[in-house]
Protein backbone atom coordinates (compact mmCIF):
# COMPACT_ATOMS: atom_id res chain seq x y z
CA UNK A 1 -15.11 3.20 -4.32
CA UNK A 2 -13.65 6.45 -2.46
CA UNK A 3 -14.45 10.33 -3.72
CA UNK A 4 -11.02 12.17 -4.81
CA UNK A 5 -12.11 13.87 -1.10
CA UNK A 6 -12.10 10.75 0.64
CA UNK A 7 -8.74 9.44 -0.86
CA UNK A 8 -6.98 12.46 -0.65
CA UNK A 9 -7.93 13.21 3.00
CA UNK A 10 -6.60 9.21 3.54
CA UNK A 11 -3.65 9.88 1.96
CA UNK A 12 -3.32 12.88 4.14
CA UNK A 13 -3.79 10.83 6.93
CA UNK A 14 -0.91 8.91 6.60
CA UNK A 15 1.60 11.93 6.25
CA UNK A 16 3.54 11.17 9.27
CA UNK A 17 3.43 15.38 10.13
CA UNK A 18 -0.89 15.04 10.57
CA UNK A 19 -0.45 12.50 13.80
CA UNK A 20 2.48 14.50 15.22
CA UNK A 21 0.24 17.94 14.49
CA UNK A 22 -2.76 15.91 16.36
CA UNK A 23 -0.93 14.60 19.36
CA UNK A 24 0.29 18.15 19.51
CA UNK A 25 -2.53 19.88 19.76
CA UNK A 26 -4.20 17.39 22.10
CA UNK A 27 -0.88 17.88 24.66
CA UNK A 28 -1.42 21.37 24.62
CA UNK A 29 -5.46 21.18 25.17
CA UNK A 30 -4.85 18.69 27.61
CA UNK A 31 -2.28 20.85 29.60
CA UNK A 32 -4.32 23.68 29.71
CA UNK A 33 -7.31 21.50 30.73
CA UNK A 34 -5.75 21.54 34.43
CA UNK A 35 -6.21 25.38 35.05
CA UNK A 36 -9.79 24.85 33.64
CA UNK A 37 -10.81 22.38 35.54
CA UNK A 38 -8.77 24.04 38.68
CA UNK A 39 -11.88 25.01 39.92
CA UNK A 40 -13.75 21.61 40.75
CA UNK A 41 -10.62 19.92 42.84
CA UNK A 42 -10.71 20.39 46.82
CA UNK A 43 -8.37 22.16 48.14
CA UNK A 44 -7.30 20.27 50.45
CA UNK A 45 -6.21 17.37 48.15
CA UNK A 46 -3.55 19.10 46.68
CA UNK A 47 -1.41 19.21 50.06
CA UNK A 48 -2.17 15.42 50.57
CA UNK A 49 -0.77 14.12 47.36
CA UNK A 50 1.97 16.67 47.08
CA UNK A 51 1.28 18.12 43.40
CA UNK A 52 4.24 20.53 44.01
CA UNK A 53 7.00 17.49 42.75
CA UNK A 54 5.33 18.34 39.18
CA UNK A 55 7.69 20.70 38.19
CA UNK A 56 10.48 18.63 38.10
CA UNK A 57 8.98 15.92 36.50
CA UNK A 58 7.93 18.22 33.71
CA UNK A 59 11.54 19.19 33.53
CA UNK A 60 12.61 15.67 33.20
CA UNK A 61 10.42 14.83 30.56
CA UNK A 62 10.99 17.91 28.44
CA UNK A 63 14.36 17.34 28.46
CA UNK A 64 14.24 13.95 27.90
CA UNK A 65 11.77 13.25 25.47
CA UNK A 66 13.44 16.04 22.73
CA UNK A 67 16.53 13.63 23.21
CA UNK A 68 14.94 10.66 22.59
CA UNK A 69 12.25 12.37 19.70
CA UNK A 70 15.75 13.81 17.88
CA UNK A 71 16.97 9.80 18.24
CA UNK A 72 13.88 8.34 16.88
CA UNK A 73 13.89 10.63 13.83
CA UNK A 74 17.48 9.88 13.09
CA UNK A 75 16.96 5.52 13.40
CA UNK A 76 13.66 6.17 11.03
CA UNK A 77 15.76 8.29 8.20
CA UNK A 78 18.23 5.45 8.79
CA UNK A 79 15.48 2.95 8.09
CA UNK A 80 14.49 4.47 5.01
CA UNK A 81 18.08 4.55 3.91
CA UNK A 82 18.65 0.75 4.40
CA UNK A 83 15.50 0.01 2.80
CA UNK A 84 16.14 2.06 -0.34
CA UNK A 85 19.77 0.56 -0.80
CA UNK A 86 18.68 -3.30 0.56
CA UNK A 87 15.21 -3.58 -0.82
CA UNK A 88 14.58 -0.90 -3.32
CA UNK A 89 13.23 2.49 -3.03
CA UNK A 90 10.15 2.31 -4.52
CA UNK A 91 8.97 0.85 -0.69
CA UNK A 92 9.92 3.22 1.34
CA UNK A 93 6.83 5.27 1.01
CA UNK A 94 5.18 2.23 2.69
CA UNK A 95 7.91 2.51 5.60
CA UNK A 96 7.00 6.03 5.97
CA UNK A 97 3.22 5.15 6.34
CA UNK A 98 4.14 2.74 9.01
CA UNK A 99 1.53 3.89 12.03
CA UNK A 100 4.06 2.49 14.28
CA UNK A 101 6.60 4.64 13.99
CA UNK A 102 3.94 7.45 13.35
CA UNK A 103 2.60 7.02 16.55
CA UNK A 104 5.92 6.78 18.45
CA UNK A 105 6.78 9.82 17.14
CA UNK A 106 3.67 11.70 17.74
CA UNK A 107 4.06 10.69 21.09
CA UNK A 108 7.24 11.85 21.80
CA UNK A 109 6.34 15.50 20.27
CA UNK A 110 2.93 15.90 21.92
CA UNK A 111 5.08 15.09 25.22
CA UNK A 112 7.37 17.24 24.89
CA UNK A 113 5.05 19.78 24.20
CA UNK A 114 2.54 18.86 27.19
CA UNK A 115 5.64 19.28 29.24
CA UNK A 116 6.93 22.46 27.57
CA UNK A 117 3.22 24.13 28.09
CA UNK A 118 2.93 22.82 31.52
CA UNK A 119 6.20 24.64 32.60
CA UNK A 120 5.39 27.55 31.24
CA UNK A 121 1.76 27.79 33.04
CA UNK A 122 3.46 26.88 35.89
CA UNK A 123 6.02 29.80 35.78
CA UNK A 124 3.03 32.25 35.02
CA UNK A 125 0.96 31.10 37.82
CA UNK A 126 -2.13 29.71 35.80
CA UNK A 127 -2.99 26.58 37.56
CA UNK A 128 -3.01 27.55 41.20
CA UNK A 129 -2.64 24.62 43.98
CA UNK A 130 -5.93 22.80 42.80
CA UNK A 131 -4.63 23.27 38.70
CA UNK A 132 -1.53 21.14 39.77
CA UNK A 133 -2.62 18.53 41.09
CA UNK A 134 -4.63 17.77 37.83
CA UNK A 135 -1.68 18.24 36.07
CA UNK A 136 0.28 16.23 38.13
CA UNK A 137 -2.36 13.10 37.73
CA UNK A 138 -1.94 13.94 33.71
CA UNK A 139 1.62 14.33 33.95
CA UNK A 140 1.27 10.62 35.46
CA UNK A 141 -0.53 9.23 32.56
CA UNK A 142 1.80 10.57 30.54
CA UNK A 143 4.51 8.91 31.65
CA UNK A 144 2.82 5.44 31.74
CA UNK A 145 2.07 6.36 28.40
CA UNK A 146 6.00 7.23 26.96
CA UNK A 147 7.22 3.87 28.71
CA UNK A 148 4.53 2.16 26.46
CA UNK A 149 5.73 3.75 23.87
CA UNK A 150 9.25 3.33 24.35
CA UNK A 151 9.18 -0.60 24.95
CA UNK A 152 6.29 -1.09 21.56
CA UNK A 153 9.32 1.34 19.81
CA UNK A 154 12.21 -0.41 21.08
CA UNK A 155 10.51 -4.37 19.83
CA UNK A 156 9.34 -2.26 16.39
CA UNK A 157 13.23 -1.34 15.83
CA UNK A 158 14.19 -4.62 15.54
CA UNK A 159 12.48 -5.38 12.73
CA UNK A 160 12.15 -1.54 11.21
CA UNK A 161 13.83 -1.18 7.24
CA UNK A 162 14.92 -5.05 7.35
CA UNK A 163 14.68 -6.92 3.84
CA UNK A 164 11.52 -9.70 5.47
CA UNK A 165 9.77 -6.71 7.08
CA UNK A 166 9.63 -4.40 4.30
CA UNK A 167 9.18 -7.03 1.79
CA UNK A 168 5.73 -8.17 3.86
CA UNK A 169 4.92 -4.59 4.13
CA UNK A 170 4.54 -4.54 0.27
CA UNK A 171 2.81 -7.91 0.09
CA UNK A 172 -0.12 -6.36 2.40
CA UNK A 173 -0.38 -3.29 0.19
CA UNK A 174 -0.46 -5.52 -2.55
CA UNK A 175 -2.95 -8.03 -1.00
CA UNK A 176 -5.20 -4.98 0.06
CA UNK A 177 -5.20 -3.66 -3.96
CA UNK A 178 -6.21 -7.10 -5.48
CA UNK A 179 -8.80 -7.30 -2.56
CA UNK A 180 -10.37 -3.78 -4.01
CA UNK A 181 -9.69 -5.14 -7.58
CA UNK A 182 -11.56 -8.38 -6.99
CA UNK A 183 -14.56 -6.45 -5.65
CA UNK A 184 -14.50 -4.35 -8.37
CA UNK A 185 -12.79 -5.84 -11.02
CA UNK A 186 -14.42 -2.58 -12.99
CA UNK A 187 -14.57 -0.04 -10.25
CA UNK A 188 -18.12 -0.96 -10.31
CA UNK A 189 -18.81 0.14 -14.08
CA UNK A 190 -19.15 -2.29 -17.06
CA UNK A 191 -15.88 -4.24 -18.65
CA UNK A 192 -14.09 -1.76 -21.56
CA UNK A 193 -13.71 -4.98 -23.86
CA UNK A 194 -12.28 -2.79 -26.94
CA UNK A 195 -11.50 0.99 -26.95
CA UNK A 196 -11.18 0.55 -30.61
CA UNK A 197 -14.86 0.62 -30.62
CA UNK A 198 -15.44 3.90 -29.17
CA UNK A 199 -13.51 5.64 -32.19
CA UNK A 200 -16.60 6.91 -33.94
CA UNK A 201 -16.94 10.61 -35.45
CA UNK A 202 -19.12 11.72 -32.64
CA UNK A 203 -16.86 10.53 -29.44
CA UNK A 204 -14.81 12.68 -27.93
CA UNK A 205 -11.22 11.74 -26.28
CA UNK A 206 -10.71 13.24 -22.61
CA UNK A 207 -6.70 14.16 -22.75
CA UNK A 208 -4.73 14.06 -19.50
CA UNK A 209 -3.97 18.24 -17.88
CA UNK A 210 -0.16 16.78 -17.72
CA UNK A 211 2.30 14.28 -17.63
CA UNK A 212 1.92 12.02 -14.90
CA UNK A 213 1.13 8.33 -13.02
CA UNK A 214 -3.04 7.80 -12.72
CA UNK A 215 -3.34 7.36 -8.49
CA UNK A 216 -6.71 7.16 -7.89
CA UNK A 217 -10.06 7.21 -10.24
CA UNK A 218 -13.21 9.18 -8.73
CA UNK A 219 -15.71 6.82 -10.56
CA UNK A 220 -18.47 8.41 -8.12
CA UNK A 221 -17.81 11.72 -10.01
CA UNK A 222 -17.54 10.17 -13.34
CA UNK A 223 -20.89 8.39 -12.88
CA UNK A 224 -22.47 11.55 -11.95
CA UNK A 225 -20.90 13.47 -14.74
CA UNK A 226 -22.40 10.62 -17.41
CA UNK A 227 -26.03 10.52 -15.40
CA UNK A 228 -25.17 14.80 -15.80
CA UNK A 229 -24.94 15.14 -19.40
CA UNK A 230 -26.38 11.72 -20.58
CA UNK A 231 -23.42 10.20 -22.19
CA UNK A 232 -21.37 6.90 -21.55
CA UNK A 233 -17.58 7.42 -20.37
CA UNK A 234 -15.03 4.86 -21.06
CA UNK A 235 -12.07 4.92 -18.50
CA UNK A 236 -8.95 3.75 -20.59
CA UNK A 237 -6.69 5.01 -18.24
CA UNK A 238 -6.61 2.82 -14.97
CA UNK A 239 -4.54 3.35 -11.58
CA UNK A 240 -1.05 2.93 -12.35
CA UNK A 241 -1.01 4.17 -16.12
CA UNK A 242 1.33 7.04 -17.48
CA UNK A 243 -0.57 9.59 -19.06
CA UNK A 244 0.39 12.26 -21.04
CA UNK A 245 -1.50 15.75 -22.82
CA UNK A 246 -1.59 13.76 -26.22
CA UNK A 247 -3.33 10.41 -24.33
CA UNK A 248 -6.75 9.92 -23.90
CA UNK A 249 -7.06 9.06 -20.23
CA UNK A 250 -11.12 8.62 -21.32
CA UNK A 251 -13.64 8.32 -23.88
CA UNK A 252 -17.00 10.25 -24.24
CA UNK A 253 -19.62 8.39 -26.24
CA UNK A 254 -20.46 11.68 -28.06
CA UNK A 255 -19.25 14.78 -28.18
CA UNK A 256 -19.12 17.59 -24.98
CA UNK A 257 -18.11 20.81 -24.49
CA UNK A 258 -14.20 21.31 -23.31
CA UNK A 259 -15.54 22.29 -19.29
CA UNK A 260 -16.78 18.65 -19.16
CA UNK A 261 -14.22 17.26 -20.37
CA UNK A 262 -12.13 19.43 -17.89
CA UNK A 263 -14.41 17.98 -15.03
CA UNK A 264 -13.74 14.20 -16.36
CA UNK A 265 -10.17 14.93 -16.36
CA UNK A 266 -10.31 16.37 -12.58
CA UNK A 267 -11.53 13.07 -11.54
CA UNK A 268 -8.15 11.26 -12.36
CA UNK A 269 -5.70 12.24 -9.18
CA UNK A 270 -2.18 12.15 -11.38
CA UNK A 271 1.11 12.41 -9.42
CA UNK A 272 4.67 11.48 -10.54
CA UNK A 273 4.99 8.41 -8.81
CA UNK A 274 2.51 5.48 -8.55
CA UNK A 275 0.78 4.45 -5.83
CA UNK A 276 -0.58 0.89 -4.03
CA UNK A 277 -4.13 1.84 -3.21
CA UNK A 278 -5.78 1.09 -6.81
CA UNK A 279 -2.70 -0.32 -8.58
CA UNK A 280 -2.01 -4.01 -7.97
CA UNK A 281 0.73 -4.19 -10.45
CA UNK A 282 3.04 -2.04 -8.87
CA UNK A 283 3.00 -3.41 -5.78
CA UNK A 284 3.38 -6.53 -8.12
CA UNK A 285 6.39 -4.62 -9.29
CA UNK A 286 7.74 -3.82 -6.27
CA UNK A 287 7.81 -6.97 -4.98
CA UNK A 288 9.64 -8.31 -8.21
CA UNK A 289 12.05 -5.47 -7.72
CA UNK A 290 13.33 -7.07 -4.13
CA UNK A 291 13.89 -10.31 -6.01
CA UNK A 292 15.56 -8.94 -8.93
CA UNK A 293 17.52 -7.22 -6.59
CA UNK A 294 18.49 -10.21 -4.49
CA UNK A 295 19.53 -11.78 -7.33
CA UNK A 296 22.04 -9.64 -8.84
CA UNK A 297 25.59 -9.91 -8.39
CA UNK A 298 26.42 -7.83 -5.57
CA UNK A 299 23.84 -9.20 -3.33
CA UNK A 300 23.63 -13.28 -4.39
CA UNK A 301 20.68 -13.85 -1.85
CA UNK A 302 18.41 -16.54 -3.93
CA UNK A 303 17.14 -17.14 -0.86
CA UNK A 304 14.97 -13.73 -1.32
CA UNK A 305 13.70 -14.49 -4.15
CA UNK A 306 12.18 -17.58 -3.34
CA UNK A 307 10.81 -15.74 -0.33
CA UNK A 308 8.79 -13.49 -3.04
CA UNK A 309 8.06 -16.22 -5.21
CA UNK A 310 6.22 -17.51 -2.18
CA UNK A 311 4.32 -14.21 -1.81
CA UNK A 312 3.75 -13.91 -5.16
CA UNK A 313 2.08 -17.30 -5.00
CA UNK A 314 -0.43 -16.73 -2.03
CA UNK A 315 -1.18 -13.14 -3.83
CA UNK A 316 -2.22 -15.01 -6.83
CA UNK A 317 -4.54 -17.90 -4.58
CA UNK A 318 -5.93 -15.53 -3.11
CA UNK A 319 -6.79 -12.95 -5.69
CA UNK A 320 -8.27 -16.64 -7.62
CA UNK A 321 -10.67 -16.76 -4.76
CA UNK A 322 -11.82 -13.68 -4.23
CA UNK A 323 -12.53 -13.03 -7.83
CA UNK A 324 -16.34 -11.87 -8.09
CA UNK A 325 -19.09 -13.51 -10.26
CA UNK A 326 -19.02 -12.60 -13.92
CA UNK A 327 -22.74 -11.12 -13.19
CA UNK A 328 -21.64 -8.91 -10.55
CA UNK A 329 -23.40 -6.36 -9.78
CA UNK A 330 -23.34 -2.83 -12.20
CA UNK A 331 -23.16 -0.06 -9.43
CA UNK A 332 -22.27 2.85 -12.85
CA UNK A 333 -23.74 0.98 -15.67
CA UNK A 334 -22.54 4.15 -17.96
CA UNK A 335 -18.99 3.59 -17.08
CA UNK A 336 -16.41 1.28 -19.40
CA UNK A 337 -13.37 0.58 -17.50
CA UNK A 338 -9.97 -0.74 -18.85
CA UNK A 339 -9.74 -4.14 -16.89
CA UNK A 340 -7.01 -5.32 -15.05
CA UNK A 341 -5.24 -8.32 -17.18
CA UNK A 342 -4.45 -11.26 -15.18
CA UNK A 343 -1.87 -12.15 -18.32
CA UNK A 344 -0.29 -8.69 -16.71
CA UNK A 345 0.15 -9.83 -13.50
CA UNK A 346 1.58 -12.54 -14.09
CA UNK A 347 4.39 -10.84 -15.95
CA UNK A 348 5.04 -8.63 -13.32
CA UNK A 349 5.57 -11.03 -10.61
CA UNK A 350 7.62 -13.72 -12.54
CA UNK A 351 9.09 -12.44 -15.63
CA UNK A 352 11.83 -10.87 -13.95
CA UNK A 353 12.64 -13.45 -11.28
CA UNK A 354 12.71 -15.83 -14.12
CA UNK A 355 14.62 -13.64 -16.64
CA UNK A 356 17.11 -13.05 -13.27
CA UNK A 357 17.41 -16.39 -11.60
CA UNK A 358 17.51 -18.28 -15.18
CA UNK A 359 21.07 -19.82 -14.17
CA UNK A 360 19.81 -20.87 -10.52
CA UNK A 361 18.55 -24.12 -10.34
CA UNK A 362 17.25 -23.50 -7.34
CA UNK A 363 14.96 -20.04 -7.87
CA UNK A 364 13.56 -21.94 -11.39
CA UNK A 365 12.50 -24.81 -9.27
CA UNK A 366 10.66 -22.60 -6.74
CA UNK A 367 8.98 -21.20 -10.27
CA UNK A 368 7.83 -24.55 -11.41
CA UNK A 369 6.66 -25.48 -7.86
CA UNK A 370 4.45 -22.11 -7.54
CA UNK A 371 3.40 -22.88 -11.29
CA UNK A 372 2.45 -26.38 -10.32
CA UNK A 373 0.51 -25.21 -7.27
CA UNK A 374 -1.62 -22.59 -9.82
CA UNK A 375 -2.08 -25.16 -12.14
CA UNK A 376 -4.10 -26.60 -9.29
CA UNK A 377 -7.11 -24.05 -9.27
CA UNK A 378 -10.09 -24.13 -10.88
CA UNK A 379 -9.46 -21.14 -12.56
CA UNK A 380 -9.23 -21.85 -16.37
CA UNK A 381 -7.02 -18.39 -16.87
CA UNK A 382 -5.35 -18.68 -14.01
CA UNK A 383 -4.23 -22.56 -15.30
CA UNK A 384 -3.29 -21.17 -18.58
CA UNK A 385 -0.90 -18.08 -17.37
CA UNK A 386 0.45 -20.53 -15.08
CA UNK A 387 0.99 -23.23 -18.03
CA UNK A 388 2.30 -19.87 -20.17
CA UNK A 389 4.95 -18.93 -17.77
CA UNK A 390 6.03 -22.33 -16.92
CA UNK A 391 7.10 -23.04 -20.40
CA UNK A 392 8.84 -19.52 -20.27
CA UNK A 393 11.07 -20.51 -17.15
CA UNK A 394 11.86 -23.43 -18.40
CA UNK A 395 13.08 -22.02 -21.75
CA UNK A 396 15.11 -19.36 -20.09
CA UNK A 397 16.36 -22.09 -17.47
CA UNK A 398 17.46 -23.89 -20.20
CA UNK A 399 19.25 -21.49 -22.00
CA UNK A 400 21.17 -20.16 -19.30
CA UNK A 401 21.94 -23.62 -17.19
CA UNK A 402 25.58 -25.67 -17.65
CA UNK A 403 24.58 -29.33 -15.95
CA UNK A 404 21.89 -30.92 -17.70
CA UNK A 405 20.95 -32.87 -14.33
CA UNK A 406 19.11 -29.66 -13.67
CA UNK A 407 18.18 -29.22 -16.77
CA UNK A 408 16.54 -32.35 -16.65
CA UNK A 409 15.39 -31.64 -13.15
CA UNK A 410 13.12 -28.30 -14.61
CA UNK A 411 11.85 -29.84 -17.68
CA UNK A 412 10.55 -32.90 -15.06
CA UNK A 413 8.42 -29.89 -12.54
CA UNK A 414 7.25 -28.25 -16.13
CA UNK A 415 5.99 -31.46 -17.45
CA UNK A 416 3.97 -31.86 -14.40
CA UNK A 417 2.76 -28.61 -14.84
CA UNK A 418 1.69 -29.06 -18.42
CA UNK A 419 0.04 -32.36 -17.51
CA UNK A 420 -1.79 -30.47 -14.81
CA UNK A 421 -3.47 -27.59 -16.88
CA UNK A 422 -4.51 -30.50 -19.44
CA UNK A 423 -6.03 -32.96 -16.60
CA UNK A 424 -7.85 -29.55 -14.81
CA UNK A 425 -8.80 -28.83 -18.21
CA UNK A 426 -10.25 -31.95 -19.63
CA UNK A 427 -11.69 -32.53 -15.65
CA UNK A 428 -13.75 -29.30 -15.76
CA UNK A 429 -15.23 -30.14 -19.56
CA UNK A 430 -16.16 -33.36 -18.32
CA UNK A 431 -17.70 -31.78 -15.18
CA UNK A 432 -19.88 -29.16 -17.85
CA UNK A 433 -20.88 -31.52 -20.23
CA UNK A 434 -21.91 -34.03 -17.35
């Protein structure tokens, strides 16, 4: 797992601002590299080529590209905007991470600040004859480089903010957090079974500095800090959990002194909004949010919904597979970490589309399909969430349907879903006992 340095420089990273200030600052370097390297061009190449038709192609491209950069900036805010009132706002961070549109941007800026540094050398008289020709050659691969740019931006606009695009955006974030969660189902510590347990005279709870969403759990620091002091930590409060001064966000196995538990609370990054990285359940969340969303009223788009339902389903078969070993290997054997529960999971990615598409044959179908499918794997909890939320559809279905042909048409696809769990079930005590 990343250090609290190593996650916050990555989320750094992905502030659209740090590409723009790097593309910047190369531009300007690389402008100024032409009067440095002045010097080593012969003079009589300059004449040959004709470096003096620089200066209006400088001009050009200054002019242009603050047109085009003030364009770009006003399509992206537009982007965000659709999103937030199509999809739901909670994704738009991921839009704003797009490297894309980072990129595109960053290009535009660092060329209109190559050009705006070239012109002013030029009016100073920096480069001399042999400085402009290098220039000129940059200026060159500059301009191959914006009409890259432009066409890549012009395809990526297209898609940009649109309800399919953002809605795989969250998928991958989501995919990417039950990939790290699968790895380490215990960031690499032991499984916290009961917290109960660790309620004895000489523990000592570790309360949160302030109200806020867990983002990201140093474990490296924590394990260091246990090694430190020789105690065991217990991490009750996972990515994605609201704290607060009065909750424990950890447990000490005995008591410390209040700077280490200061320096147990510094390794939980809290902000006031949650983030993908470590937290598979919101982007479980999110993507629940676009379907309750497409099902409402003023959208009617079941259509949506069965899209996520879809995603939900190939999150869930793939998570199943990539689950580790239950003798993984202990990389902080003094840590205790809060697990992730599957049960939770499943809640988050079909509760609401089947609390919200109850009186749609058609979405509760989908449901007893991706049910039916999960029922499938050899993964005994996985069988018995999906057997658990079946039943729930159905008796939401149920209660909310008119025609009992589809009535009858659910209770069919949840039958077969029941009879699935039982034949996995009895299959795989056969298989043990064999």
């Amino acid at each position: 797992m990343r250090s609290k340095w190593a996650w916050w420089l990555s989320q750094i990273a992905r502030r659209i601002w740090f590409r723009a200030t790097l593309f910047s600052v190369l531009a300007v370097a690389t402008a100024l590299l032409a009067a440095v390297a002045a010097p080593y061009i012969p003079a009589t190449l300059p004449g040959q080529i004709g470096a003096d038709a620089v200066d209006n192609i400088l001009s050009i491209i200054a002019s242009s590209m603050l047109a085009v950069t003030t364009f770009s900036l006003s399509t992206m805010v537009s982007a965000y905007s659709a999103a937030s009132s199509s999809v739901t706002p909670r994704a738009t961070s991921l839009i704003m991470e797009d490297s894309t549109t980072q990129n595109v941007l960053a290009t535009f800026i660092g060329s209109f600040l190559f050009s705006l540094v070239g012109i002013i050398a030029l009016t100073t008289g920096a480069y001399g004859e042999t400085g402009r020709l290098v220039l000129f050659l940059v200026t060159i691969g500059v301009i191959i480089l914006v009409v890259v740019t432009l066409l890549r931006w012009i395809d990526h606009l297209s898609r940009l903010g649109s309800v399919t695009e953002t809605t795989e955006r969250v998928e991958k974030a989501t995919a990417r957090a039950l990939e790290t969660l699968a790895a380490a189902p215990y960031l690499g510590g032991q499984p916290l079974r009961d917290a109960q347990g660790w309620n004895s005279p000489t523990a000592a709870p570790v309360f949160a500095p302030h109200v806020g969403y867990v983002q990201h759990v140093d474990v490296g620091a924590l394990s260091n800090l246990a090694e430190e002091f020789d105690i065991d930590i217990a991490v009750v409060a996972i990515a994605g959990t609201l704290v607060s001064p009065n909750m424990p966000v950890g447990l000490t196995s005995r008591s410390v002194s209040k700077e280490v538990c200061d320096r147990i609370a510094a390794s939980f990054s809290l902000a006031h909004v949650r983030s993908f990285d470590q937290d598979p359940r919101f982007g479980a969340s999110v993507l629940t949010e676009i379907a309750s969303r497409a099902l409402s009223p003023a959208v009617n788009d079941p259509g949506t919904a069965i899209d996520v339902i879809s995603r939900a389903l190939r999150l869930l078969v793939q998570h199943a597979g990539n689950l580790a070993p239950a003798d993984a290997e202990v990389s902080h054997p003094r840590l205790h970490v809060k697990p992730v529960a599957l049960a939770d999971l499943f809640d988050d990615l079909f509760m609401p589309i089947a609390r919200d598409g109850a009186a749609l044959v058609e979405v509760g179908l989908r449901l007893q399909k991706a049910f039916e499918a999960l029922a499938c794997l050899p993964n005994r909890e996985v069988r018995a969430e999906a057997h658990r939320h079946s039943a729930e559809a159905l008796n939401r279905a149920e209660a909310a349907l008119v025609i009992d042909a589809d009535k009858d048409r659910l209770r069919r696809e949840a039958e077969a879903v029941r009879v699935l769990c039982i034949r996995e079930d009895v299959s795989l005590t056969g298989i043990s006992r064999g």
